[in-house]
Protein backbone atom coordinates (compact mmCIF):
# COMPACT_ATOMS: atom_id res chain seq x y z
CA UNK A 1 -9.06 -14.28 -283.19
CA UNK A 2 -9.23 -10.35 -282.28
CA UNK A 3 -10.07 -7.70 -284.22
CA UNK A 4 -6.71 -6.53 -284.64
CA UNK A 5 -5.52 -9.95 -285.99
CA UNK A 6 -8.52 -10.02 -288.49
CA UNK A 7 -6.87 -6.55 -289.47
CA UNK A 8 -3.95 -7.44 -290.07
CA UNK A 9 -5.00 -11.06 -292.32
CA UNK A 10 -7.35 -8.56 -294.24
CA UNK A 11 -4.47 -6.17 -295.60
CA UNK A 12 -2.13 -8.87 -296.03
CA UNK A 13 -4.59 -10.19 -298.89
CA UNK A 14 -5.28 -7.02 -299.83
CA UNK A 15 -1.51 -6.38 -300.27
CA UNK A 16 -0.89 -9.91 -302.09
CA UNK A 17 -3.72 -9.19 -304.63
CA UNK A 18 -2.25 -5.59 -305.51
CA UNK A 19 0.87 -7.45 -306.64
CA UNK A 20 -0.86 -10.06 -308.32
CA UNK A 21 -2.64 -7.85 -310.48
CA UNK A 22 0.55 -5.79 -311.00
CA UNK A 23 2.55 -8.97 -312.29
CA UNK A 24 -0.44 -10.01 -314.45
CA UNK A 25 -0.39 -6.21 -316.25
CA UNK A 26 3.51 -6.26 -316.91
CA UNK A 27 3.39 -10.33 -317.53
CA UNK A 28 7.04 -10.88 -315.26
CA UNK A 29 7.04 -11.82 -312.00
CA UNK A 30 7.75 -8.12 -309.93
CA UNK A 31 10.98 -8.36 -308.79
CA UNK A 32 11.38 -4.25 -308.10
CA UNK A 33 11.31 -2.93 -304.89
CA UNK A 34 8.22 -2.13 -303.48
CA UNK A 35 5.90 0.67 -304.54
CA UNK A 36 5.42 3.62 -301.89
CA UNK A 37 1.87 2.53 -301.63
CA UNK A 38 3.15 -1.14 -301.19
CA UNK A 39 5.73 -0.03 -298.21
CA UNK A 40 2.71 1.60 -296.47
CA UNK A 41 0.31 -1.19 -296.91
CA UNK A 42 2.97 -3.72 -295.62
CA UNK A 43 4.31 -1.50 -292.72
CA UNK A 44 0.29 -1.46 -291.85
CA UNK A 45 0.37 -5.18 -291.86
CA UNK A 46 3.32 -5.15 -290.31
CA UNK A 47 1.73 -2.85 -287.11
CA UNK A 48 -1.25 -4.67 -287.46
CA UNK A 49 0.26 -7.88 -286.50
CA UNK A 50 2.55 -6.42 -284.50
CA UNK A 51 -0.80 -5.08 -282.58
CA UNK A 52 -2.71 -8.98 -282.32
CA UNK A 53 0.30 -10.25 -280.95
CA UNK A 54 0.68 -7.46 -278.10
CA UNK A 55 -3.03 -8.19 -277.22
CA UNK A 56 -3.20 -11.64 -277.23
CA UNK A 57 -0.21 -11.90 -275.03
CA UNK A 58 -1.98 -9.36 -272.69
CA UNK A 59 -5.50 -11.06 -272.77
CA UNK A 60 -3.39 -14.25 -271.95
CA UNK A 61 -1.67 -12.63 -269.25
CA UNK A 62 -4.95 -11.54 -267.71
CA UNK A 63 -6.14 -15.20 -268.30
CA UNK A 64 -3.82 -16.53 -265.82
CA UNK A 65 -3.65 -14.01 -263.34
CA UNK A 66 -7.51 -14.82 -263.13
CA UNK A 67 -7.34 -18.50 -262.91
CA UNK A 68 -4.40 -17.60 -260.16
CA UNK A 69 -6.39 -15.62 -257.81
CA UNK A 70 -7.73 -16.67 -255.02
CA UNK A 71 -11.10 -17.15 -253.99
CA UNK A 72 -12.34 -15.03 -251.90
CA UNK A 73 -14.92 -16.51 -249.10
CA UNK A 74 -17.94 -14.79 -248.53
CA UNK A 75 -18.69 -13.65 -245.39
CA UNK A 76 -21.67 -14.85 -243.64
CA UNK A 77 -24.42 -12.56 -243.45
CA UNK A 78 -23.97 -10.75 -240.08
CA UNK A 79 -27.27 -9.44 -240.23
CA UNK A 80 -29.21 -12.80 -240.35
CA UNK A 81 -30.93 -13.36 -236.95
CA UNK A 82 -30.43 -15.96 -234.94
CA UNK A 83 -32.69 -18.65 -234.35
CA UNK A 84 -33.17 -18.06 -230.91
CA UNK A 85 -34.01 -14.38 -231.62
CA UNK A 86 -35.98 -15.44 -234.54
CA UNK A 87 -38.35 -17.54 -232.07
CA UNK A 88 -41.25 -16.35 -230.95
CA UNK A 89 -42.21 -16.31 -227.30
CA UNK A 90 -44.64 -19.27 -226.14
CA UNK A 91 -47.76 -18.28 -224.62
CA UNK A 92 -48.15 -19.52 -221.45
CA UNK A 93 -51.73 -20.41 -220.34
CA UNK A 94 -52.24 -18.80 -216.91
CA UNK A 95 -52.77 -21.12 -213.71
CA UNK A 96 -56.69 -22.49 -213.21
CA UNK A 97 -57.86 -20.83 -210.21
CA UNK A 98 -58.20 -23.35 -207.54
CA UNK A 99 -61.91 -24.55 -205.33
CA UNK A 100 -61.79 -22.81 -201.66
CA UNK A 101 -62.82 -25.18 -198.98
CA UNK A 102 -62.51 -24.69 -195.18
CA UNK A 103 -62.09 -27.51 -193.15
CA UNK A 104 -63.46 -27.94 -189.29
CA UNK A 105 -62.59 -30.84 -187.14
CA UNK A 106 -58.92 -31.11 -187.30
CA UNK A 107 -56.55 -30.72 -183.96
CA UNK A 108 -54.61 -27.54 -186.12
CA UNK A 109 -54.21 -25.40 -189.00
CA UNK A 110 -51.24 -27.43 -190.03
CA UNK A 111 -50.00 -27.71 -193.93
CA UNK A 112 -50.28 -31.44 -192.59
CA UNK A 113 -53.81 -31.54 -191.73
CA UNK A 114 -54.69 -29.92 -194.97
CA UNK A 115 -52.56 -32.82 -197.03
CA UNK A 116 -54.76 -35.10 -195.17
CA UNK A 117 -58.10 -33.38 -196.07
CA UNK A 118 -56.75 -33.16 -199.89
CA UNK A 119 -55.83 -37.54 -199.18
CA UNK A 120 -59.28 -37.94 -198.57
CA UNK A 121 -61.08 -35.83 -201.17
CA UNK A 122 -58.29 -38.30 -203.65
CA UNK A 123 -59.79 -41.15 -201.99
CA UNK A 124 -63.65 -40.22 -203.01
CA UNK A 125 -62.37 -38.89 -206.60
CA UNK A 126 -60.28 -43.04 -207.08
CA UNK A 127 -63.95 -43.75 -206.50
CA UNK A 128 -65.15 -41.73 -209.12
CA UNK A 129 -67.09 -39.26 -207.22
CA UNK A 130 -66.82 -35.92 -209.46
CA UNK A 131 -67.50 -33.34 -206.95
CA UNK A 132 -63.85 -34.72 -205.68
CA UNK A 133 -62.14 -33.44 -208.68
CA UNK A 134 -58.39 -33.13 -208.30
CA UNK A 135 -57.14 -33.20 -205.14
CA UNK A 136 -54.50 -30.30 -206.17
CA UNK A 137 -57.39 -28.09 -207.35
CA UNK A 138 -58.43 -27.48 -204.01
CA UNK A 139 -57.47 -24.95 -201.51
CA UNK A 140 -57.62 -26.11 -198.29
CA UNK A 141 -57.48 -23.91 -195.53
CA UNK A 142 -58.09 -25.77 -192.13
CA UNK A 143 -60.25 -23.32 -189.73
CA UNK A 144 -60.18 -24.11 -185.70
CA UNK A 145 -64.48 -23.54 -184.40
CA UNK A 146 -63.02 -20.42 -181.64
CA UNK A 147 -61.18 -18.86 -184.90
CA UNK A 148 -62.02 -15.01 -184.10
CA UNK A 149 -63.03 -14.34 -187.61
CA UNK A 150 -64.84 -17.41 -188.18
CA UNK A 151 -68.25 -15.15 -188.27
CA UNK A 152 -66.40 -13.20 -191.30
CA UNK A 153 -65.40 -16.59 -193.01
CA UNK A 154 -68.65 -18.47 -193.24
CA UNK A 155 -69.97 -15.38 -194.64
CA UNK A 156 -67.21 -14.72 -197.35
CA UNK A 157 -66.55 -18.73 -198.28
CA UNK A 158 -69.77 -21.00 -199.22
CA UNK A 159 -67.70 -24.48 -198.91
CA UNK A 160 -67.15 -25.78 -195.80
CA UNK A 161 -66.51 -29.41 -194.72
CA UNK A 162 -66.67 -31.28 -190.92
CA UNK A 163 -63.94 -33.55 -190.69
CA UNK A 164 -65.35 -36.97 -189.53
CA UNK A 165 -62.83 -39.30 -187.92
CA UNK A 166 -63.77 -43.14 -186.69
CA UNK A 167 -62.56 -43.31 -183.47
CA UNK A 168 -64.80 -44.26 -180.43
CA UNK A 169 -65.24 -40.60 -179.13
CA UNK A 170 -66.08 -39.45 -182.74
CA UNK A 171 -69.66 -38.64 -182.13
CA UNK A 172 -68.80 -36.23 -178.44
CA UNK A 173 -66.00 -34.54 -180.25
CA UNK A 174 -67.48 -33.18 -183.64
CA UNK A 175 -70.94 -32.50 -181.93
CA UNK A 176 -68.85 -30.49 -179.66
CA UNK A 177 -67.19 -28.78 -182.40
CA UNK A 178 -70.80 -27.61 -184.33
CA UNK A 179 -71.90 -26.47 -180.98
CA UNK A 180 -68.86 -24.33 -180.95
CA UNK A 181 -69.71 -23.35 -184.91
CA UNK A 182 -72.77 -22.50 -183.95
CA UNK A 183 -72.42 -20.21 -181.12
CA UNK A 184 -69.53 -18.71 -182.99
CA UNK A 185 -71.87 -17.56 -186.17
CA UNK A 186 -70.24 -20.19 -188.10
CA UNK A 187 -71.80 -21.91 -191.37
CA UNK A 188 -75.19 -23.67 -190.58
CA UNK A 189 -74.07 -26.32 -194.18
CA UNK A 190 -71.54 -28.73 -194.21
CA UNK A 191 -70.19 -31.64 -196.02
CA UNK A 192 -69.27 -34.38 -193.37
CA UNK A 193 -65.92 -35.25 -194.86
CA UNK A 194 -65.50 -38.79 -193.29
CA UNK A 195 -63.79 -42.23 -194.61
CA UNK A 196 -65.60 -43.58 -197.74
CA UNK A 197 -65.57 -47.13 -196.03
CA UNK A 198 -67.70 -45.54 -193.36
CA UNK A 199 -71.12 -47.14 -192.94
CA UNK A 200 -73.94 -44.53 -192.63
CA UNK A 201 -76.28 -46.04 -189.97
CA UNK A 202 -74.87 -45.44 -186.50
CA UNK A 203 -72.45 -42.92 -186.56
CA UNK A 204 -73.13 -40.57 -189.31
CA UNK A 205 -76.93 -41.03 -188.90
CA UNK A 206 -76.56 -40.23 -185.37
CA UNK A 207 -74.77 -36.92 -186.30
CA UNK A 208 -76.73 -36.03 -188.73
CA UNK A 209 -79.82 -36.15 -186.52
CA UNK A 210 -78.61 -34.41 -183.34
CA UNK A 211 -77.05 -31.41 -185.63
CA UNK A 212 -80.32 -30.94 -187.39
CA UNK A 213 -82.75 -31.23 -184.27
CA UNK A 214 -80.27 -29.61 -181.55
CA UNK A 215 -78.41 -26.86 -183.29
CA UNK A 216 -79.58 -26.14 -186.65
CA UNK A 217 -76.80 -27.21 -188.74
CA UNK A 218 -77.81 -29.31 -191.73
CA UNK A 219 -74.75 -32.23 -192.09
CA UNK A 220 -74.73 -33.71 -195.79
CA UNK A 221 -73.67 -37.27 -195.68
CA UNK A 222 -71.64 -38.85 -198.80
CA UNK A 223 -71.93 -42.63 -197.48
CA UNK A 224 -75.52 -44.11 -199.43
């Protein structure tokens, strides 16, 4: 109930009770037309109700026009990043810096004769050798002994390797090639890289030897 309704019950009792106490002073039921006073109160009463009905028809009217609009959607928040630009960046670790080793012995400075240096150097790392390493952490770089700069190399680079091969001239050809070393100003250390199945005594002893006595180049041997 509004306010204007409770208005309107409140001087309709109002109104009542000034007739009831006028019939109780004369004792007969008031038949007369109504007092000035009375007109007023009732046209009041009158408005009054006049007044809760025009306001409860409009808050009704509002009522349904609410319950009949539409929903509006909300529109998603343009401004919320996207979870692709929301991502941070990975950090990516840079590449490990890979083991310089030069190579003597092979017929050329081929990509192919270094993939067989880096085949071999796998084969003494299966047998758990730990100089070996990874094979891919190596860069091989195959020199030839009448290389023009090889006086600048073995100076710059401290790892050097003699490839050994197994083949009945084995021993004429690589004693040939640390003569050539030699003369060169080549390195006066290497690692003779040869087969791991590859006995010491004969061969390898025999290289050793002659290198140490007849040129000066020390030979270290990996067969035991």
């Amino acid at each position: 109930m509004t306010g204007s309704q409770d208005q309107a019950s409140g001087l309709r009792k109002w109104a009542n009770l000034q007739r009831q106490q006028q019939s109780d002073a004369t004792g007969d039921v008031v038949d007369d037309p109504q007092s000035p006073e009375e007109e007023a109160v009732d046209s009041s009463v009158e408005n009054a109700e006049m007044l809760a009905e025009t306001e409860t028809e409009t808050e009704t009217e509002t009522e349904t026009e609410t319950e009949t609009e539409p929903r509006k959607e909300s529109a998603p928040d343009e401004q919320a990043p996207t979870a692709a630009a929301a991502a941070e960046p990975e950090t990516v670790a840079p590449p490990k810096p890979k083991t310089v080793l030069l190579v003597v012995g092979l017929p050329s400075p081929s990509t192919l004769q270094a993939n067989r240096v880096k085949a071999r150097l796998g084969q003494w790392s299966a047998l758990g050798r730990q100089w070996a390493g990874d094979p891919d952490d190596w860069d091989v770089r195959v020199v030839m002994p009448d290389d023009p700069a090889l006086h600048h190399l073995a100076r710059e680079h401290s790892r050097w390797a003699l490839w050994v091969s197994s083949h009945a001239d084995t021993f004429a050809d690589t004693y040939r090639t640390l003569r050539q070393l030699r003369n060169a100003g080549g390195p006066r250390r290497l690692l003779a890289l040869h087969e791991p199945h590859l006995p010491r005594a004969g061969l390898l002893d025999n290289l050793h030897a002659a290198a140490q006595a007849y040129l000066g180049v020390e030979l270290l041997i990996l067969a035991q």
